[in-house]
N, C-alpha and C. Protein backbone atom coordinates (compact mmCIF):
# COMPACT_ATOMS: atom_id res chain seq x y z
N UNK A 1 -17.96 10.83 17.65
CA UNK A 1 -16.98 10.70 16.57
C UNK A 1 -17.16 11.86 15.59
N UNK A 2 -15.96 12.19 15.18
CA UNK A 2 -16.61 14.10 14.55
C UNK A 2 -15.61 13.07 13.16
N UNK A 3 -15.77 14.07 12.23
CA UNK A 3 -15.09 13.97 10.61
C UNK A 3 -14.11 14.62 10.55
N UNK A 4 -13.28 14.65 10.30
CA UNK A 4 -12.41 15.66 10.50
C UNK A 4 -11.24 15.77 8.60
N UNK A 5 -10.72 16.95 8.66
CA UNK A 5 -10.51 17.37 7.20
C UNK A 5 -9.56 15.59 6.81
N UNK A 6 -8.49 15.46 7.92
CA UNK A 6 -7.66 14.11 6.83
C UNK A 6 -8.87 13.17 6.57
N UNK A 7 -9.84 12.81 7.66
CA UNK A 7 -11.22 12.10 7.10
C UNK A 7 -11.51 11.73 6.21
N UNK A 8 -11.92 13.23 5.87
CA UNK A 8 -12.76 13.61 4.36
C UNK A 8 -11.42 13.05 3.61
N UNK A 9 -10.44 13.87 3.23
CA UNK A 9 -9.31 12.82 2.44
C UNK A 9 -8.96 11.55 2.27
N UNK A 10 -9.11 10.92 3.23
CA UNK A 10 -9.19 9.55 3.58
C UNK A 10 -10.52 8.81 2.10
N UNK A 11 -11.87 9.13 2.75
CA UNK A 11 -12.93 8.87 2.18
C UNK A 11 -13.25 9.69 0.93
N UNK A 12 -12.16 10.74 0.21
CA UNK A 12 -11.65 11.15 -0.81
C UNK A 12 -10.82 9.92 -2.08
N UNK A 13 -9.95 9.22 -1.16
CA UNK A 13 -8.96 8.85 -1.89
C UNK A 13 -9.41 7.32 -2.00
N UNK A 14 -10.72 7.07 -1.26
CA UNK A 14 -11.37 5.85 -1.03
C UNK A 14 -12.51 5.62 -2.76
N UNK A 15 -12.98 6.89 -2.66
CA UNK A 15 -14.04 7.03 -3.82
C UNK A 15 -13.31 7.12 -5.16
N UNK A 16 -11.60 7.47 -5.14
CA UNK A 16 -11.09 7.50 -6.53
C UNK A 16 -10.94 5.95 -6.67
N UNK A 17 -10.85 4.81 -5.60
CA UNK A 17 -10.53 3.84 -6.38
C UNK A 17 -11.57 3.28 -7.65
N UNK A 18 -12.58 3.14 -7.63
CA UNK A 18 -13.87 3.20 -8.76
C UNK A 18 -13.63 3.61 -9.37
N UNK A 19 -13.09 4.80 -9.66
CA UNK A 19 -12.86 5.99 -10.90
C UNK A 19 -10.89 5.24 -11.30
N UNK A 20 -10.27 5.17 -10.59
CA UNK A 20 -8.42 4.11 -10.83
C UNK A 20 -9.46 3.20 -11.70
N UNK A 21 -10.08 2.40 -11.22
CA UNK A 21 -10.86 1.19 -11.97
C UNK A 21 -11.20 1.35 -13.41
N UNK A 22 -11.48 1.97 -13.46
CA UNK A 22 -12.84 2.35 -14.51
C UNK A 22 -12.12 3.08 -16.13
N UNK A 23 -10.45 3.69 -15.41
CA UNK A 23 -9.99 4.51 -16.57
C UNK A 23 -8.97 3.55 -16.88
N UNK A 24 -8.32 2.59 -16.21
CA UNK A 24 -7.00 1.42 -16.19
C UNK A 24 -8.10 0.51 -17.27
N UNK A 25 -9.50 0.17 -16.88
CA UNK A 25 -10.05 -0.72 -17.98
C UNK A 25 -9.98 -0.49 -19.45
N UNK A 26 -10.68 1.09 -19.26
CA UNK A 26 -10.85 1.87 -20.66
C UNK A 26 -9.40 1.89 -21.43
N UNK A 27 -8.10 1.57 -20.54
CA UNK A 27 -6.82 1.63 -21.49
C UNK A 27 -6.19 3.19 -21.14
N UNK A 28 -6.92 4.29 -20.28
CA UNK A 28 -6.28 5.45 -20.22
C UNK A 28 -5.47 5.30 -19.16
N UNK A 29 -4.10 4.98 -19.76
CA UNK A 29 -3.30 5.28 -18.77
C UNK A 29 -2.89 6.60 -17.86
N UNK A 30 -2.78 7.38 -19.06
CA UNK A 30 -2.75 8.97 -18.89
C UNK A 30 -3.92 9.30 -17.74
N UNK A 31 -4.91 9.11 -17.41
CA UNK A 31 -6.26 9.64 -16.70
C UNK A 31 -5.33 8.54 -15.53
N UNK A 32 -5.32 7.20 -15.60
CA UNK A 32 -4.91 6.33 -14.38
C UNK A 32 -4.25 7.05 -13.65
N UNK A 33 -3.03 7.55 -14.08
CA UNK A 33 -1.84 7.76 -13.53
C UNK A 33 -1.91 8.99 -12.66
N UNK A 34 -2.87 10.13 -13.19
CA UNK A 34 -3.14 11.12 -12.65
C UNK A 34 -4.51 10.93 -11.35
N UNK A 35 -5.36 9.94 -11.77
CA UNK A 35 -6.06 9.39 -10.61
C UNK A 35 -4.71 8.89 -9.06
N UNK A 36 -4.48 8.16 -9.75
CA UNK A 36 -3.20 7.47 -8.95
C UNK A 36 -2.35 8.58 -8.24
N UNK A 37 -2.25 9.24 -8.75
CA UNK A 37 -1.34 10.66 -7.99
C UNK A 37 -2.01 11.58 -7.35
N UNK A 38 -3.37 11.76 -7.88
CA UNK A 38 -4.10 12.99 -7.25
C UNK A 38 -4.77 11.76 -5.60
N UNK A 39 -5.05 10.70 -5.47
CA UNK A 39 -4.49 10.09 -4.50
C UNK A 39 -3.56 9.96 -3.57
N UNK A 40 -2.86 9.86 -4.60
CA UNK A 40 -1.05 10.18 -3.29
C UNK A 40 -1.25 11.23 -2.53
N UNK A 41 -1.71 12.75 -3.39
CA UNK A 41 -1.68 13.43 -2.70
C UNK A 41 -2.40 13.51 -1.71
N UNK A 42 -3.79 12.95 -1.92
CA UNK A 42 -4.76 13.19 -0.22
C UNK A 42 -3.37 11.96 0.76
N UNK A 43 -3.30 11.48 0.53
CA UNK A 43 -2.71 11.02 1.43
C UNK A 43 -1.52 11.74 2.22
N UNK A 44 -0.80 12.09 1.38
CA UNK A 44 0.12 13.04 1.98
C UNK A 44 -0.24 13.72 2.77
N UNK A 45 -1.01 14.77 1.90
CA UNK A 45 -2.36 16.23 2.88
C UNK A 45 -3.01 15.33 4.36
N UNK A 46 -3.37 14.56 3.88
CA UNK A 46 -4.56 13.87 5.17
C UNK A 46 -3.47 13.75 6.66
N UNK A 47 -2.12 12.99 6.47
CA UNK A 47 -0.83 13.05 7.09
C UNK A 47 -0.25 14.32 8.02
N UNK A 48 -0.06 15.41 6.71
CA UNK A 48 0.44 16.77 7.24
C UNK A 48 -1.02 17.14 7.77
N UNK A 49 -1.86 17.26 7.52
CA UNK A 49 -3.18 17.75 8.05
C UNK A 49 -3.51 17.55 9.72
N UNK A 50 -3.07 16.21 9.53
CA UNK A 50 -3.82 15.46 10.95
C UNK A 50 -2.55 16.11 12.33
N UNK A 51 -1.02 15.81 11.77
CA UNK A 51 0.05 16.42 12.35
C UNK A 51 -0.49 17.75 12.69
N UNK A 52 0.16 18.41 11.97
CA UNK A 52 0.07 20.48 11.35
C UNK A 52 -1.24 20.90 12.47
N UNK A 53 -2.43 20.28 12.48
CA UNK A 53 -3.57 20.75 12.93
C UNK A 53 -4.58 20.18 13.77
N UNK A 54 -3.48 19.31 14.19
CA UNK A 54 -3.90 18.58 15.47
C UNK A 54 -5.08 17.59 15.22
N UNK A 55 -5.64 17.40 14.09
CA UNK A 55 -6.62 16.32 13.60
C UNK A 55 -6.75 15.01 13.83
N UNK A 56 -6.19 14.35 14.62
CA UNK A 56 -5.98 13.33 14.66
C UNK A 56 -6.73 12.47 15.14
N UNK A 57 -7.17 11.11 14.67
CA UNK A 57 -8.19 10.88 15.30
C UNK A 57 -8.43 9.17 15.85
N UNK A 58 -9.00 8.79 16.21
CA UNK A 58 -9.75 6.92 15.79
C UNK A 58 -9.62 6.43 14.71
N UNK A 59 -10.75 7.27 14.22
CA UNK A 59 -11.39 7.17 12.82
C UNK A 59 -10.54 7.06 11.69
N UNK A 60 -9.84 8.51 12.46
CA UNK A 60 -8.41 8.00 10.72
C UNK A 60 -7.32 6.84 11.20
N UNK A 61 -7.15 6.52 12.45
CA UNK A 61 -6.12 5.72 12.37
C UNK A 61 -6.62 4.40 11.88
N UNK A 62 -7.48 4.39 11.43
CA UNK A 62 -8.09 2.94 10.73
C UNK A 62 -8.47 3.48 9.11
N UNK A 63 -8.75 4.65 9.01
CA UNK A 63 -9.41 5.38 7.59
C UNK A 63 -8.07 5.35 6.32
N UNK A 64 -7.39 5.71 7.28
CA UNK A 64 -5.69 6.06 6.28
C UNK A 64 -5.35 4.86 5.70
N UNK A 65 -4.81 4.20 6.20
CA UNK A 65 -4.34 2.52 6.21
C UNK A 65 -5.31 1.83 4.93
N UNK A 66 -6.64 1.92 5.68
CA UNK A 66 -7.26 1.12 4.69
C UNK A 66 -7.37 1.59 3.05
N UNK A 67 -7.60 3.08 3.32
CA UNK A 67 -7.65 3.46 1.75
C UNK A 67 -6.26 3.45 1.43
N UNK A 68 -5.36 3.75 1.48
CA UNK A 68 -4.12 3.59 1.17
C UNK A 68 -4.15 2.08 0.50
N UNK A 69 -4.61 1.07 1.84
CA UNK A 69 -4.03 -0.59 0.79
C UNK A 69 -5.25 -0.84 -0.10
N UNK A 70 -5.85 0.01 0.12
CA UNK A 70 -7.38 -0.15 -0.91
C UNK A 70 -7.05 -0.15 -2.19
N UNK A 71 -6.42 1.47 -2.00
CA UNK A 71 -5.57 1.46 -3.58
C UNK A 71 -5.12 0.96 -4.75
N UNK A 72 -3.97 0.83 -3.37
CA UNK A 72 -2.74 -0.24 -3.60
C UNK A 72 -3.00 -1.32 -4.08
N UNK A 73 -3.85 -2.08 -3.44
CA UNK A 73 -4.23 -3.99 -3.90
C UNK A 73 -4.80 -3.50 -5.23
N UNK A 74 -5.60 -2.84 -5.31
CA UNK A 74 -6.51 -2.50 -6.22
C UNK A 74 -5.72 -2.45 -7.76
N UNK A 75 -4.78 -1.54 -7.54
CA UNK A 75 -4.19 -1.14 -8.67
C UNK A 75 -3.45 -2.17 -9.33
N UNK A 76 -2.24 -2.95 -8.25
CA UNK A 76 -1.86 -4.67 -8.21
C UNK A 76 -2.81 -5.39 -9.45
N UNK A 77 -4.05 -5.56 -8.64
CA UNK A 77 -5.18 -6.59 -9.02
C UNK A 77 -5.75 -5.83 -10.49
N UNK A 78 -5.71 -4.43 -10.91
CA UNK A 78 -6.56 -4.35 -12.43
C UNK A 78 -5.03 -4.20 -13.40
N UNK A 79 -4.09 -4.17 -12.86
CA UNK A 79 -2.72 -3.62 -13.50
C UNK A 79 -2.07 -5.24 -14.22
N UNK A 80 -3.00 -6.07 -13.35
CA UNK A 80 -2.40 -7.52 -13.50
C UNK A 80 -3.06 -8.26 -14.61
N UNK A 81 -4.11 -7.82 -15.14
CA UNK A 81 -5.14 -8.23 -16.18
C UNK A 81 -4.98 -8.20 -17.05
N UNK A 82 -4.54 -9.24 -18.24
CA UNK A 82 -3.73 -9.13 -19.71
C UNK A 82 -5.00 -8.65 -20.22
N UNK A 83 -4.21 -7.72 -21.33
CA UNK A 83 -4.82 -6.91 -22.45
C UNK A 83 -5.57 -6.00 -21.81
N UNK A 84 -6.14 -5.06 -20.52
CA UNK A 84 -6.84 -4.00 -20.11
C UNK A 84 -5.98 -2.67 -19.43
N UNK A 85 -4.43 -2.94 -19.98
CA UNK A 85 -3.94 -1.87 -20.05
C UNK A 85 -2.76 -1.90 -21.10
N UNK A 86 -2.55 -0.84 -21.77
CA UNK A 86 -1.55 -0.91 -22.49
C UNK A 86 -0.24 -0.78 -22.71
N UNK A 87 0.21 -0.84 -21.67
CA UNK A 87 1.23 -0.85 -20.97
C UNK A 87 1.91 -2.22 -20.55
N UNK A 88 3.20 -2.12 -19.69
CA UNK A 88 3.69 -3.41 -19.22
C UNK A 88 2.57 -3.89 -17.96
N UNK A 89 2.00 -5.35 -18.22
CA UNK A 89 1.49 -5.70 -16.91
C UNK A 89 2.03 -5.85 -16.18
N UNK A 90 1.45 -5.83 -15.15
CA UNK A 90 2.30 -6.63 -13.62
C UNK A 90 1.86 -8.09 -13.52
N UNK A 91 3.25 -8.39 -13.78
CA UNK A 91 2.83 -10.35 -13.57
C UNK A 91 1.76 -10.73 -12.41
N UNK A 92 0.93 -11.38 -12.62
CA UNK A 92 -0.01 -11.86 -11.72
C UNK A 92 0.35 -12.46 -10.57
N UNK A 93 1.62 -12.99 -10.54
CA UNK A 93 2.64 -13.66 -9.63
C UNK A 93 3.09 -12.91 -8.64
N UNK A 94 3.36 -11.63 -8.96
CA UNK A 94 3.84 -10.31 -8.46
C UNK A 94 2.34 -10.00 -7.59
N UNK A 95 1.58 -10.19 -7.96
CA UNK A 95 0.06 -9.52 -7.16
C UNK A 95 -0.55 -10.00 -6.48
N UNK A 96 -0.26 -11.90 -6.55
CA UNK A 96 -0.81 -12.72 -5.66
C UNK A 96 0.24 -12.90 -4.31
N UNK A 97 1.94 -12.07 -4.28
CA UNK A 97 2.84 -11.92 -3.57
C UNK A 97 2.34 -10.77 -3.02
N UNK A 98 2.24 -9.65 -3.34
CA UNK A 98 1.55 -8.43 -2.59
C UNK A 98 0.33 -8.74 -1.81
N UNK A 99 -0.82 -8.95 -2.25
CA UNK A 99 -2.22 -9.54 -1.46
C UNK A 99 -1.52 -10.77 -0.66
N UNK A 100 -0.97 -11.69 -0.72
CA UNK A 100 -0.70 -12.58 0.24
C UNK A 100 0.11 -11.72 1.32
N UNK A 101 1.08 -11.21 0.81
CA UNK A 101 1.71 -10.61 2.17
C UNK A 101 0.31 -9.56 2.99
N UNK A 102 -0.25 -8.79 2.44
CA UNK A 102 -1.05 -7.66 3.37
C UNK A 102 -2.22 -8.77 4.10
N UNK A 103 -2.50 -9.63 3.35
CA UNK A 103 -3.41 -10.81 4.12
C UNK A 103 -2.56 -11.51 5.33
N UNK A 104 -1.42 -11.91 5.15
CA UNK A 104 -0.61 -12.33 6.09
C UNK A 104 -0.80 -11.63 7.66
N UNK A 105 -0.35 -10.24 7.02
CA UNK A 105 0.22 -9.52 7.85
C UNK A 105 -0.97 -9.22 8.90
N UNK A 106 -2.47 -8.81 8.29
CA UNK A 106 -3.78 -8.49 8.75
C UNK A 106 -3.99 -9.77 9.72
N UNK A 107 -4.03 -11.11 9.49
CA UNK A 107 -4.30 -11.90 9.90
C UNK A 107 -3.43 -12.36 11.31
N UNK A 108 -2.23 -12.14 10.93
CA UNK A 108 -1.25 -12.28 12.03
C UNK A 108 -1.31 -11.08 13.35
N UNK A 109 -1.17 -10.32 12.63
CA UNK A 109 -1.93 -8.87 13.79
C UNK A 109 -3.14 -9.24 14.70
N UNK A 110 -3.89 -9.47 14.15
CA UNK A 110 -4.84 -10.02 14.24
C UNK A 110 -5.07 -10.80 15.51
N UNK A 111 -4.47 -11.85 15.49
CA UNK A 111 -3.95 -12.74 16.11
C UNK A 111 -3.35 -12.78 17.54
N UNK A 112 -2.37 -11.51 17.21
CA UNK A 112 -1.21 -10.55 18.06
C UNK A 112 -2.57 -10.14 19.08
N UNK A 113 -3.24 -9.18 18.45
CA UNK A 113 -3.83 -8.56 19.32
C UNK A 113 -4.67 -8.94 20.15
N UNK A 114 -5.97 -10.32 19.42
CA UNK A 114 -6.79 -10.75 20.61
C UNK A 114 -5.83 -11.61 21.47
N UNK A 115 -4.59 -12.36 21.19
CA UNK A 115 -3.82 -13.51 22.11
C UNK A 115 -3.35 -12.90 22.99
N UNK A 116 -2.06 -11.75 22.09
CA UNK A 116 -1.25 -11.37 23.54
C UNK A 116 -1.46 -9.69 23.31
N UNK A 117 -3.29 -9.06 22.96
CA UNK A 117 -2.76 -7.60 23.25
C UNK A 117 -2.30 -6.57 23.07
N UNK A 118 -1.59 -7.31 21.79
CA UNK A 118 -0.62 -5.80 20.96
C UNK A 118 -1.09 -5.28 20.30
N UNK A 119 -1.16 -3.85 20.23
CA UNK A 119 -1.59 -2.95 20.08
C UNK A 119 -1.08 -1.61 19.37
N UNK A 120 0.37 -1.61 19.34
CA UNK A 120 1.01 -0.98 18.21
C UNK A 120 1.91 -1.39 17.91
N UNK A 121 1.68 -0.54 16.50
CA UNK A 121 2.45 -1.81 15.59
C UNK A 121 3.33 -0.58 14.63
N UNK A 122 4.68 -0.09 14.77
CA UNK A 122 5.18 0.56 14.20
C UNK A 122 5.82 0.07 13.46
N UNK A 123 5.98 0.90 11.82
CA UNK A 123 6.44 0.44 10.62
C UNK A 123 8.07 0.63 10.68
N UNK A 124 8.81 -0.57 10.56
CA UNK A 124 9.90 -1.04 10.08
C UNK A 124 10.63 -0.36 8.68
N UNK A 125 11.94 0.13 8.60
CA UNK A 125 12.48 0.86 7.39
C UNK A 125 11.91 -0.15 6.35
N UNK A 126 12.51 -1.55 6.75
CA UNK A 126 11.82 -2.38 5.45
C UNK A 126 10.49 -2.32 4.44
N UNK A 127 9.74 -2.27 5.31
CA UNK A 127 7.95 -1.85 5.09
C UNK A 127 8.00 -1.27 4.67
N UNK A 128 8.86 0.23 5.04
CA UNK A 128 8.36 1.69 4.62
C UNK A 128 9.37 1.97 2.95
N UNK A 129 9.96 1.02 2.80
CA UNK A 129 11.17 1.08 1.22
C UNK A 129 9.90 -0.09 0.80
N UNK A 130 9.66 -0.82 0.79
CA UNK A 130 8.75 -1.56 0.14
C UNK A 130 7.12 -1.04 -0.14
N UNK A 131 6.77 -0.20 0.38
CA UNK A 131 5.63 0.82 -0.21
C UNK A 131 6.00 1.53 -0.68
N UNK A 132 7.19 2.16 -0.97
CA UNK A 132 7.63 3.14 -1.81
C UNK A 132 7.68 2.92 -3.45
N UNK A 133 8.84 1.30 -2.65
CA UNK A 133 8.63 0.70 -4.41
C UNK A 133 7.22 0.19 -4.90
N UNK A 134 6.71 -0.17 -3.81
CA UNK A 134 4.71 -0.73 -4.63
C UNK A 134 4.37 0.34 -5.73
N UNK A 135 4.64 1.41 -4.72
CA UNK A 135 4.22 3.00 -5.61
C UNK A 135 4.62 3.38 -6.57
N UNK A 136 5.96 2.89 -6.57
CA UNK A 136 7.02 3.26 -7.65
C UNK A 136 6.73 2.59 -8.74
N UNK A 137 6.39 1.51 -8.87
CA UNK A 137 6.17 0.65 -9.81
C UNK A 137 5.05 0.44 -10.50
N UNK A 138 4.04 0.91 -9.71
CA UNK A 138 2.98 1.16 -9.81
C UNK A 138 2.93 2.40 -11.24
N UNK A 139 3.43 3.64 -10.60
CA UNK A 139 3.39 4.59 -11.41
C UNK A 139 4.43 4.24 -12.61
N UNK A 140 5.49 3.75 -12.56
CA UNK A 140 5.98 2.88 -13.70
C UNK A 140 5.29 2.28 -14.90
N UNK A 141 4.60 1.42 -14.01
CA UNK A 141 3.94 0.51 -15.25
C UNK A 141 2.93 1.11 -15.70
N UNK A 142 2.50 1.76 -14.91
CA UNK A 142 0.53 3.35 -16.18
C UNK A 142 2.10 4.12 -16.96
N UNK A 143 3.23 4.56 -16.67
CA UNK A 143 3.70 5.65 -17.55
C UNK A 143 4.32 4.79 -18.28
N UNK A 144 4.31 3.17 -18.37
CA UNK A 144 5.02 2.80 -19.59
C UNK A 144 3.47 2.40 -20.53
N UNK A 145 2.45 2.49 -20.10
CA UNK A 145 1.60 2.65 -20.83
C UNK A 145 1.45 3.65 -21.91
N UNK A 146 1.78 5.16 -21.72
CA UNK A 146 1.98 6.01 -22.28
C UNK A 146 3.35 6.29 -23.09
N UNK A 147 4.35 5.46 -22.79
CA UNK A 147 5.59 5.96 -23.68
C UNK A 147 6.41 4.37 -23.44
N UNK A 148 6.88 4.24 -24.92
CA UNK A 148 7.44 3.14 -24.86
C UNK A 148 9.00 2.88 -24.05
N UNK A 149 9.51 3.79 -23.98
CA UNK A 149 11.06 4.15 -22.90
C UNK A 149 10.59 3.06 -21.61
N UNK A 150 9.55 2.94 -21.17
CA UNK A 150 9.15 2.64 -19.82
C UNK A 150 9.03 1.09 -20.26
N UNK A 151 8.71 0.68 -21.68
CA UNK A 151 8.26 -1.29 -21.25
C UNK A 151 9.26 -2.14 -20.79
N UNK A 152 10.59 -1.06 -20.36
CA UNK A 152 11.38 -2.38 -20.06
C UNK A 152 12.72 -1.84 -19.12
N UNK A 153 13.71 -2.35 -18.67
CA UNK A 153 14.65 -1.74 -17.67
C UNK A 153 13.88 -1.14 -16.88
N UNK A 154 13.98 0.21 -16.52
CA UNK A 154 13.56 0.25 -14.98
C UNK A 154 12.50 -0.23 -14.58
N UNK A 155 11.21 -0.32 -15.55
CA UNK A 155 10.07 -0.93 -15.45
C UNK A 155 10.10 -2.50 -14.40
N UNK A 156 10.68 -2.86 -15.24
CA UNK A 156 11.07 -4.56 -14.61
C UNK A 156 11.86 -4.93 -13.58
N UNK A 157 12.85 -3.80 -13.72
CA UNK A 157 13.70 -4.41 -12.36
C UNK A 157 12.72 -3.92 -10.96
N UNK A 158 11.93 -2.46 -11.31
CA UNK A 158 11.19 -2.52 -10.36
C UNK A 158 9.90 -3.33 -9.71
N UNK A 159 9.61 -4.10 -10.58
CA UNK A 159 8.81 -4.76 -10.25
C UNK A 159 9.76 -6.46 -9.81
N UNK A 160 10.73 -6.69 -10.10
CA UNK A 160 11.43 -7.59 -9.65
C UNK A 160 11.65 -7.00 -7.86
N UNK A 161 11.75 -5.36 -7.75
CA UNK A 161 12.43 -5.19 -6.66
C UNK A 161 11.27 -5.73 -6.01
N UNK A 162 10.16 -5.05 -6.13
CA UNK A 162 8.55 -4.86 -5.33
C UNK A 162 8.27 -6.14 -4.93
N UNK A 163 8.62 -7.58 -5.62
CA UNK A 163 9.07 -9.05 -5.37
C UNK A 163 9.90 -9.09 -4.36
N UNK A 164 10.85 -9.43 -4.27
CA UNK A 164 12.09 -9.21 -3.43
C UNK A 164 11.33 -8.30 -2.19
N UNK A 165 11.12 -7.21 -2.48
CA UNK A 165 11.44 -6.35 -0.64
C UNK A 165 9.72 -6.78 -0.27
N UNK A 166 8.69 -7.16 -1.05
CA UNK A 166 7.59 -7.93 -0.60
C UNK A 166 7.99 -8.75 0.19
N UNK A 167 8.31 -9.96 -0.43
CA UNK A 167 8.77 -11.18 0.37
C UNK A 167 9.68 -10.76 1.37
N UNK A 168 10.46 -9.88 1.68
CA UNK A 168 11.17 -9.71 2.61
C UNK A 168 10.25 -8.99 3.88
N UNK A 169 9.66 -8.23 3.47
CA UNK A 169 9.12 -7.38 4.83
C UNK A 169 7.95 -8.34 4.96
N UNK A 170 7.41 -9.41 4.23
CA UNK A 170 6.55 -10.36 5.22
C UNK A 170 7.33 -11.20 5.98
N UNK A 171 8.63 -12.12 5.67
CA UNK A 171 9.15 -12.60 6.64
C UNK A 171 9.99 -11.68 7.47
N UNK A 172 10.18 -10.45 7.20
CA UNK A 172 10.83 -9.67 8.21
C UNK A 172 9.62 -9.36 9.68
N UNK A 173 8.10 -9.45 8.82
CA UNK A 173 7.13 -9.22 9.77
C UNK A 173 6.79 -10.28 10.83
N UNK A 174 7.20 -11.80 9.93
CA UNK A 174 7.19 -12.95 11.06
C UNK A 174 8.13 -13.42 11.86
N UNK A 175 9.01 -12.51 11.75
CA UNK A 175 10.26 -12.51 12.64
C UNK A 175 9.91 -12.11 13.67
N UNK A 176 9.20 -10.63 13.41
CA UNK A 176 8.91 -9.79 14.76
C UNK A 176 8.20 -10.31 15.30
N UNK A 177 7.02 -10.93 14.82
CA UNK A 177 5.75 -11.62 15.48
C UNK A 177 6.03 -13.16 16.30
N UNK A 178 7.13 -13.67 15.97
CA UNK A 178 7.89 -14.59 16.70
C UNK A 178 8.53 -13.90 17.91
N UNK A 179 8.62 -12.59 17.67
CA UNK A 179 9.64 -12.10 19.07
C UNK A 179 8.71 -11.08 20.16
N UNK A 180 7.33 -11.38 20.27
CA UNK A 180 6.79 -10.83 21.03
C UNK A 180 7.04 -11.30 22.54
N UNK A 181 7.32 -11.18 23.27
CA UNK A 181 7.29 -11.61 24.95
C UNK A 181 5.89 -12.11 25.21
N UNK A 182 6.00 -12.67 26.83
CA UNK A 182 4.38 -13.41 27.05
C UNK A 182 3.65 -12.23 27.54
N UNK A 183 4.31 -11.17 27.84
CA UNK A 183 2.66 -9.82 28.35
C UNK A 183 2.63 -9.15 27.02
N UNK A 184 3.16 -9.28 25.85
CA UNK A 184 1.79 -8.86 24.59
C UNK A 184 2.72 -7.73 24.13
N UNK A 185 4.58 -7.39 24.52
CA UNK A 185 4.92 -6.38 24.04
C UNK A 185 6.00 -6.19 23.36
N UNK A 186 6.59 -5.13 22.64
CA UNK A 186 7.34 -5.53 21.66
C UNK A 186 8.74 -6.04 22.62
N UNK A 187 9.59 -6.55 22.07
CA UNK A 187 11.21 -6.90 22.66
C UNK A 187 11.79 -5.44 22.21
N UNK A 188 13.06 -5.06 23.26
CA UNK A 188 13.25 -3.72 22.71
C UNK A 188 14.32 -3.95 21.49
N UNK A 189 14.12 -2.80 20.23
CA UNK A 189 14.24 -3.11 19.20
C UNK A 189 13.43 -3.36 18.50
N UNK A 190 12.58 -3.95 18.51
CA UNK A 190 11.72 -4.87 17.36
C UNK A 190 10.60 -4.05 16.81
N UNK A 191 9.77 -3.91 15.73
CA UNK A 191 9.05 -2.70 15.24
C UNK A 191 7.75 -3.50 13.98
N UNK A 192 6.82 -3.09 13.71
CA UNK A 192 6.18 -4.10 13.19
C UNK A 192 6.28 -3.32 11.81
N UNK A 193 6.82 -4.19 10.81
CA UNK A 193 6.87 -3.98 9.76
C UNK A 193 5.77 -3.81 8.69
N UNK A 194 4.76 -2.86 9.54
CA UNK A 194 3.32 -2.58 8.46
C UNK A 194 3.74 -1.08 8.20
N UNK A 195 3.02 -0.78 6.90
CA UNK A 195 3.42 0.53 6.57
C UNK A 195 2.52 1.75 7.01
């Protein structure tokens, strides 16, 4: 098993969550937000990297994913904590809908794979507009920390959306997982709605 550069990015964007933690407590949104982005970017890089330069590996196809929802839950779960940011929270309601769906989804896979086998699992448009908005909203609610324009309208409806296309791409995911055939493979059409 070698390391390879998206790797290191991977286990880059793994070590900022401690440091996301640590500045969302202190109230710096400003430092969050730029943690939060200088993230995005390994992810991006780690992506074009692995493509562009043939990097591709095991290791990251399990490395990416996880730091990515590492993040993600992460940010959900300290963003949701009245009074430790100064900004609009994210309803707690909203975060126990996000972690339930990625638990869902892990568990059901899960499932998929020792029963009937399956083994890839390609992301659905749904999935892939519903991590966008996680993100979106995400960076929303640290920049309405910093400027009051942000505590309200787009702030909220996006986090109403991140509700909505949540709940949708988990039952869009148990749709698919209902439509597997008995040798373990997808029906043609059907696509697994993980991101």
């Amino acid at each position: 098993m070698r390391i390879t550069v998206p790797n290191l990015l991977s286990l880059l964007r793994m070590g900022l969550v401690p440091v996301f933690i640590l500045v969302v407590l202190d109230g710096e949104s400003g430092k969050a937000l730029v943690v939060f982005l200088v993230a995005g970017i390994t992810d991006a890089l780690d992506g074009f990297i692995a493509r562009v330069w043939g990097q591709q590996s095991l290791l990251g196809t399990y490395l990416d994913p996880i730091a990515d929802k590492l993040l993600l839950m992460t940010a959900y779960v300290v963003l949701a904590i009245p009074g430790q940011h100064p900004g609009l929270p994210i309803p707690v309601w909203v975060t126990v809908l996000v972690l339930a769906r990625d638990v869902f989804i892990v568990i059901v896979a899960l499932i998929l794979h020792l029963a009937a086998g399956v083994k890839s699992f390609k992301p659905s448009w749904i999935s892939k507009l519903t991590t966008v908005v996680q993100v979106l909203t995400v960076l929303l609610v640290l920049g309405s920390g910093l400027t009051t324009a942000l505590e309200s309208g787009v702030t909220v409806v996006a986090i109403y959306l991140t509700a909505v296309l949540t709940l949708a791409s988990g039952l869009n995911y148990l749709w698919w997982a209902m439509h597997i055939d008995e040798q373990g493979q997808e029906e043609p059409g059907q696509a697994f709605p993980e991101d």
